[in-house]
N, C-alpha and C. Protein backbone atom coordinates (compact mmCIF):
# COMPACT_ATOMS: atom_id res chain seq x y z
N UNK A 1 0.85 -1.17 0.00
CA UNK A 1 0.00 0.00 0.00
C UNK A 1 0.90 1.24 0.00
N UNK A 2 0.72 1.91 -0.59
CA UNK A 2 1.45 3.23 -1.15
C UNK A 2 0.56 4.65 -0.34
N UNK A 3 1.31 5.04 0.22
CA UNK A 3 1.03 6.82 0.70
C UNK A 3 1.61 7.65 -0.54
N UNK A 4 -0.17 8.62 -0.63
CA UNK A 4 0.23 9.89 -1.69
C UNK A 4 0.24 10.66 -0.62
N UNK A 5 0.80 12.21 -1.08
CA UNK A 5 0.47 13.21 0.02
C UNK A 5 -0.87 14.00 -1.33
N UNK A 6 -1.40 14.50 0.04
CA UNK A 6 -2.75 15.34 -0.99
C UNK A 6 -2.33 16.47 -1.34
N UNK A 7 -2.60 17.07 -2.09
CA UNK A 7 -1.96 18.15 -3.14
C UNK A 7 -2.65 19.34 -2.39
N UNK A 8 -3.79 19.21 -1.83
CA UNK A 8 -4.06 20.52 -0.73
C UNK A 8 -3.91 20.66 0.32
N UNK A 9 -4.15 19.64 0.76
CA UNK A 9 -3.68 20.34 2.64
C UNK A 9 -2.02 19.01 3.07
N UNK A 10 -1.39 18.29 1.85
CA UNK A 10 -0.04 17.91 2.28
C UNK A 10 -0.25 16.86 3.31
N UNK A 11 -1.54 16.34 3.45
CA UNK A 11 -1.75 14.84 4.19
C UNK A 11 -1.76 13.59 3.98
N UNK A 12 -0.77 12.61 4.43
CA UNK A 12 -0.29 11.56 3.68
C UNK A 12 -1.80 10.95 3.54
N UNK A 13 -2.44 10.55 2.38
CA UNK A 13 -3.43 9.39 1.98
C UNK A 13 -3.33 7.94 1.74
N UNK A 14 -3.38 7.01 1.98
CA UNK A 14 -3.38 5.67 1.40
C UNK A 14 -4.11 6.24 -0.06
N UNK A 15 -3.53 5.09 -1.01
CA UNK A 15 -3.85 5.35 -2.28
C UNK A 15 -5.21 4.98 -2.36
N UNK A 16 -5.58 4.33 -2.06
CA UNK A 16 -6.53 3.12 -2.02
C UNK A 16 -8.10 4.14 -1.49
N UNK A 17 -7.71 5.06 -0.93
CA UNK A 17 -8.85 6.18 0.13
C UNK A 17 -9.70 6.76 -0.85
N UNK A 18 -8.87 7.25 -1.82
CA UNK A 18 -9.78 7.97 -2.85
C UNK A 18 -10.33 9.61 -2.62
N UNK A 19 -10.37 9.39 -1.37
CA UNK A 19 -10.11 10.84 -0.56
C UNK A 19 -9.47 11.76 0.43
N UNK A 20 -8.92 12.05 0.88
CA UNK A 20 -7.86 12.93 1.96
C UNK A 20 -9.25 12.95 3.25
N UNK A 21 -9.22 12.38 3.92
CA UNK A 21 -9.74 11.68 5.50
C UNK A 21 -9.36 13.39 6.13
N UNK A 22 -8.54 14.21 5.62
CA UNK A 22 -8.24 15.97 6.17
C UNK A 22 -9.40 16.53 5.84
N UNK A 23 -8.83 16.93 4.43
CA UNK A 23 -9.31 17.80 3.78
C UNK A 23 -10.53 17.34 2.88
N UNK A 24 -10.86 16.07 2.64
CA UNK A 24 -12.09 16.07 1.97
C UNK A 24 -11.91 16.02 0.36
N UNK A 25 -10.55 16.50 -0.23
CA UNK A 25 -9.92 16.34 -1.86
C UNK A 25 -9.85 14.86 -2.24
N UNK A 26 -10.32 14.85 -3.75
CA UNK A 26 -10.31 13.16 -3.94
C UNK A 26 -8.76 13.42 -4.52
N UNK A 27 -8.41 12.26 -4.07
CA UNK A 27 -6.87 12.14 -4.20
C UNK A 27 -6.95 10.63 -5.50
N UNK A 28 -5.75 11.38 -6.43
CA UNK A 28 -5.82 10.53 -7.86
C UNK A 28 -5.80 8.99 -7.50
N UNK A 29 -6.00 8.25 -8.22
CA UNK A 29 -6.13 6.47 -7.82
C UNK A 29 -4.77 6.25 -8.48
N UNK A 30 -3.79 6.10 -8.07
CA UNK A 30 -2.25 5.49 -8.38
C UNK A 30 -2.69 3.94 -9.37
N UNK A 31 -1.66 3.39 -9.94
CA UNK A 31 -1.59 1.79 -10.51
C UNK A 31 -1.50 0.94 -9.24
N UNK A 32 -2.68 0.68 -9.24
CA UNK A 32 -2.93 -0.65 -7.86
C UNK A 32 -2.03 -1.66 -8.41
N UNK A 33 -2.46 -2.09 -9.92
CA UNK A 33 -1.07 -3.27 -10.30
C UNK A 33 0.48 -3.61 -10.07
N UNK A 34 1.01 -1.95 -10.19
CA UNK A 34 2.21 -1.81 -10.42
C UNK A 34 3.14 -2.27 -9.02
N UNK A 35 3.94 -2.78 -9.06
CA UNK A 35 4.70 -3.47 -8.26
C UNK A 35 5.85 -2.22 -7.62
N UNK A 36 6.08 -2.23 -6.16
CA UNK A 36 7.25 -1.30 -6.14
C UNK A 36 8.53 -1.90 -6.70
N UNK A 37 9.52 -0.64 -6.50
CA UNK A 37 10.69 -1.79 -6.67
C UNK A 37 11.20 -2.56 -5.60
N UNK A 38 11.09 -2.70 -3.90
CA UNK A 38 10.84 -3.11 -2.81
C UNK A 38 10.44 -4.60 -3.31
N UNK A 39 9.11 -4.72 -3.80
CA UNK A 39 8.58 -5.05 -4.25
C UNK A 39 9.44 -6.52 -5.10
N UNK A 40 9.58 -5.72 -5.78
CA UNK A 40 10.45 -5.98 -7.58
C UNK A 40 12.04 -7.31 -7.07
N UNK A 41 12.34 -6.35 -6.03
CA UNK A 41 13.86 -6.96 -5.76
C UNK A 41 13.31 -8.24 -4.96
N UNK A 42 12.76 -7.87 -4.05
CA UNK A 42 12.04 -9.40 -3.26
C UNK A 42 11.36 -10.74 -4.35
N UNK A 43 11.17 -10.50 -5.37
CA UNK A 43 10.76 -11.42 -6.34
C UNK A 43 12.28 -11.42 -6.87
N UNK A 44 13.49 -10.67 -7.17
CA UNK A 44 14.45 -10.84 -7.42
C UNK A 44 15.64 -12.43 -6.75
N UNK A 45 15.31 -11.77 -5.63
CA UNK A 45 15.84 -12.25 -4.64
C UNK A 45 15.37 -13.56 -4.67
N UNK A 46 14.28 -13.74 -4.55
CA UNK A 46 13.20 -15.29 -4.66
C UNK A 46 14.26 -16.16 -5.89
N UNK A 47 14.18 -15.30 -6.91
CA UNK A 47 13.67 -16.31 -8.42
C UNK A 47 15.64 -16.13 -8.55
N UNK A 48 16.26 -15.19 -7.97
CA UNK A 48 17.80 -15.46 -7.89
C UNK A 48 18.73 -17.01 -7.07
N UNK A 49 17.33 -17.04 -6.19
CA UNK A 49 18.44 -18.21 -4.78
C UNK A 49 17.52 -19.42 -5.56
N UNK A 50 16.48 -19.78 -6.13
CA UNK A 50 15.97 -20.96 -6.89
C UNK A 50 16.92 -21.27 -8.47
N UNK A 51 17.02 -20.22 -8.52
CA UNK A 51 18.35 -20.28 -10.08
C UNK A 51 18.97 -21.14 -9.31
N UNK A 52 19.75 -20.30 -8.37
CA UNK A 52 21.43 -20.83 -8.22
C UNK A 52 21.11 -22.06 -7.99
N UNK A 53 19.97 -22.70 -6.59
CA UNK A 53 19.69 -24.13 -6.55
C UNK A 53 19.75 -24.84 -7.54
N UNK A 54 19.08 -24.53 -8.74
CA UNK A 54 18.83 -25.14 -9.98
C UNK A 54 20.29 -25.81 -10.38
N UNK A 55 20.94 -24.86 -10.80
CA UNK A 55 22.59 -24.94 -10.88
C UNK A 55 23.00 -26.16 -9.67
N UNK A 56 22.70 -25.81 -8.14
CA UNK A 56 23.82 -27.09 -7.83
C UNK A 56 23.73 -28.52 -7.58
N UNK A 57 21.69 -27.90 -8.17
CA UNK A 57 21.23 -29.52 -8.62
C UNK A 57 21.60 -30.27 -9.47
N UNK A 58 21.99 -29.57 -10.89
CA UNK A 58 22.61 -29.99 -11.87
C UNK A 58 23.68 -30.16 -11.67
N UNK A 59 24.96 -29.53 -11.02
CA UNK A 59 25.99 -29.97 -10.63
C UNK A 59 26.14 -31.34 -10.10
N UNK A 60 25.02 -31.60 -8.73
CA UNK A 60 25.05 -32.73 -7.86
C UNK A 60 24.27 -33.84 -8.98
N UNK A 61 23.11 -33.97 -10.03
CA UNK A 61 22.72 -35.23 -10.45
C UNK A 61 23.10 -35.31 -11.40
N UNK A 62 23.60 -34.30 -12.52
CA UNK A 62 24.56 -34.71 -13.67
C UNK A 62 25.83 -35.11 -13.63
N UNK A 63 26.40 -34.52 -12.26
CA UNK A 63 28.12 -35.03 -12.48
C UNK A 63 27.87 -36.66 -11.99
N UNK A 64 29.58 -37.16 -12.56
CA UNK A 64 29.72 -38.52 -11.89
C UNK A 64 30.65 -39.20 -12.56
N UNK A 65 30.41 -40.54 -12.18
CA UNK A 65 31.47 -41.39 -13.35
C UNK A 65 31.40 -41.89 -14.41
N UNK A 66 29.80 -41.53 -14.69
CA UNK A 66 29.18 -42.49 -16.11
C UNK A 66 29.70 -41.59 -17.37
N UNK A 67 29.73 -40.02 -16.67
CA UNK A 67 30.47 -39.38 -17.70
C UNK A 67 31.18 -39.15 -18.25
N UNK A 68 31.81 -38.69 -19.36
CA UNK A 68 33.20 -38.72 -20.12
C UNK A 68 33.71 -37.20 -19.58
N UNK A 69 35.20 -36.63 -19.94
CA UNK A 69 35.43 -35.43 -19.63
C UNK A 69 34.94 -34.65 -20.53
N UNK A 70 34.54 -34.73 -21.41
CA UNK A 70 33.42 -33.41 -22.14
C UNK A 70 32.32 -33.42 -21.65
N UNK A 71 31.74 -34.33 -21.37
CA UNK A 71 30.70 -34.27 -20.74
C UNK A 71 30.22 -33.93 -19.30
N UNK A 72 31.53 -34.49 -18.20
CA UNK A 72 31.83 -33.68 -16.91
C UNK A 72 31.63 -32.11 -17.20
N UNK A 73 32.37 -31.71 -17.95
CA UNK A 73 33.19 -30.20 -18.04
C UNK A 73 31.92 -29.12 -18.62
N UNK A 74 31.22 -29.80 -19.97
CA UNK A 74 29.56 -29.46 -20.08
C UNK A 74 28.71 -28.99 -18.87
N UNK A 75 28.88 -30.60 -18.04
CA UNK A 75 27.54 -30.45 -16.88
C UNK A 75 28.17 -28.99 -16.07
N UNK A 76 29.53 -29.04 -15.89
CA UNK A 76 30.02 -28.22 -14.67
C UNK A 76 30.06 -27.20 -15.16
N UNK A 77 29.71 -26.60 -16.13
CA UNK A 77 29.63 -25.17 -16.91
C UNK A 77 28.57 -24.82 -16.86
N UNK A 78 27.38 -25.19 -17.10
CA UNK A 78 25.81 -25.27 -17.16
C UNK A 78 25.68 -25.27 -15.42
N UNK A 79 26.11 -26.06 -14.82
CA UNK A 79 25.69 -25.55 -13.11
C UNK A 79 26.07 -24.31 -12.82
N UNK A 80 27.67 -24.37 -12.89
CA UNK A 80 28.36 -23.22 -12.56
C UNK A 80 27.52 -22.14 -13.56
N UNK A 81 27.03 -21.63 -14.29
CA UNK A 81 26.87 -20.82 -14.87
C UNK A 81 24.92 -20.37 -14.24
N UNK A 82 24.41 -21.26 -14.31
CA UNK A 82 23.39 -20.95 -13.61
C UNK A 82 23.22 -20.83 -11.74
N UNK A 83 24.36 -20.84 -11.45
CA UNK A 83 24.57 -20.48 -9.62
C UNK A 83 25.19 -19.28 -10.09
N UNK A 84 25.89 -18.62 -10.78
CA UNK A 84 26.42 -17.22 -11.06
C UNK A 84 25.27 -16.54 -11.82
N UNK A 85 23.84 -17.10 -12.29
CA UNK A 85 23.13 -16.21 -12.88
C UNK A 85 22.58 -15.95 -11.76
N UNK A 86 22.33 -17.10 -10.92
CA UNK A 86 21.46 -17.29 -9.65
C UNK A 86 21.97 -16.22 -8.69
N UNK A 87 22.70 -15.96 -8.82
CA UNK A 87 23.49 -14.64 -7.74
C UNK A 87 23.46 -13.69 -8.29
N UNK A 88 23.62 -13.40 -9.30
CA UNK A 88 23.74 -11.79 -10.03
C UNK A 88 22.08 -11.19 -9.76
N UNK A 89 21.26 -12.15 -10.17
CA UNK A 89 20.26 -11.87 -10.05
C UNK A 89 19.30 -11.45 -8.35
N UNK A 90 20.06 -12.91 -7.57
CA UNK A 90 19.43 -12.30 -5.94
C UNK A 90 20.63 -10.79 -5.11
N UNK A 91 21.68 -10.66 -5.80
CA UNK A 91 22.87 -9.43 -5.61
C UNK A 91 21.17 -8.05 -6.42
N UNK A 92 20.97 -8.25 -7.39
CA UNK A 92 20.46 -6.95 -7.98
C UNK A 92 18.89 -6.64 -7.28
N UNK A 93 18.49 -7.90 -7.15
CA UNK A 93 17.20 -7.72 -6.23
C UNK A 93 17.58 -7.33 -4.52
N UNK A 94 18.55 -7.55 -4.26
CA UNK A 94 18.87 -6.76 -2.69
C UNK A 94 19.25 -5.43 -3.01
N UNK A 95 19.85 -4.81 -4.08
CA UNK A 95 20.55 -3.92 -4.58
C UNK A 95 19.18 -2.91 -4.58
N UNK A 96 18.46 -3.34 -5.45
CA UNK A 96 16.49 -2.66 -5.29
C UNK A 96 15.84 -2.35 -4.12
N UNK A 97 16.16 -3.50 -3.28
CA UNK A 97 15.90 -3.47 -1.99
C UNK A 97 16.29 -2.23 -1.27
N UNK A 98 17.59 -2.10 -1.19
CA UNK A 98 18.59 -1.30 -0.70
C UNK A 98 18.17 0.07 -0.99
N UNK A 99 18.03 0.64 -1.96
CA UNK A 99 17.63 1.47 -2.73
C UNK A 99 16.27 2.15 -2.29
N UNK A 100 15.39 1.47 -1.69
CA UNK A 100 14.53 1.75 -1.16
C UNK A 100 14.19 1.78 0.44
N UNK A 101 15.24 1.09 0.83
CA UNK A 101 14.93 1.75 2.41
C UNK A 101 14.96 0.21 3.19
N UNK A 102 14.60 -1.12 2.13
CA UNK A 102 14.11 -2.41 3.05
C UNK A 102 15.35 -2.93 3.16
């Protein structure tokens, strides 16, 4: 839930009020949809630490001995590479975070 301030008497409103609870001014209806970036980075953060898992799942059930060394070196590139997307991504969603105060 998002605070506007009202444009006449400067009283924080919930968006959602439709009117200033002060002054009685209908206060504009904001994008109920729109996501903060607070918001934004916390889904960052989520869908960053399930990447990286992803990655050291593939690390842990693709590696082994049945494999050849191209095929080791494949799997361990494809993990490793999705635990480094998996981080860049939960690093930029705290970074959003940060940015906003949470």
């Amino acid at each position: 839930m998002t605070l506007l301030r009202c444009e006449n008497c400067g009283h924080e409103v919930s968006e959602q009020a439709g009117v200033c609870p002060q002054c009685g001014r209908t206060v504009p209806a904001g994008d109920t949809n729109a996501l903060g970036i607070a918001e934004v980075g916390r889904v960052m953060q989520v869908l960053g630490g399930l990447i990286a898992v992803i990655g050291v799942g593939v690390l842990f059930a693709l590696s082994g001995p049945h494999l050849s060394a191209v095929q080791a070196a494949i799997v361990w590139r494809i993990g490793a590479l999705f635990v480094f997307l998996g981080a860049m991504v939960c690093v930029l969603g705290t970074l959003g975070r940060r940015q906003q105060g949470h």
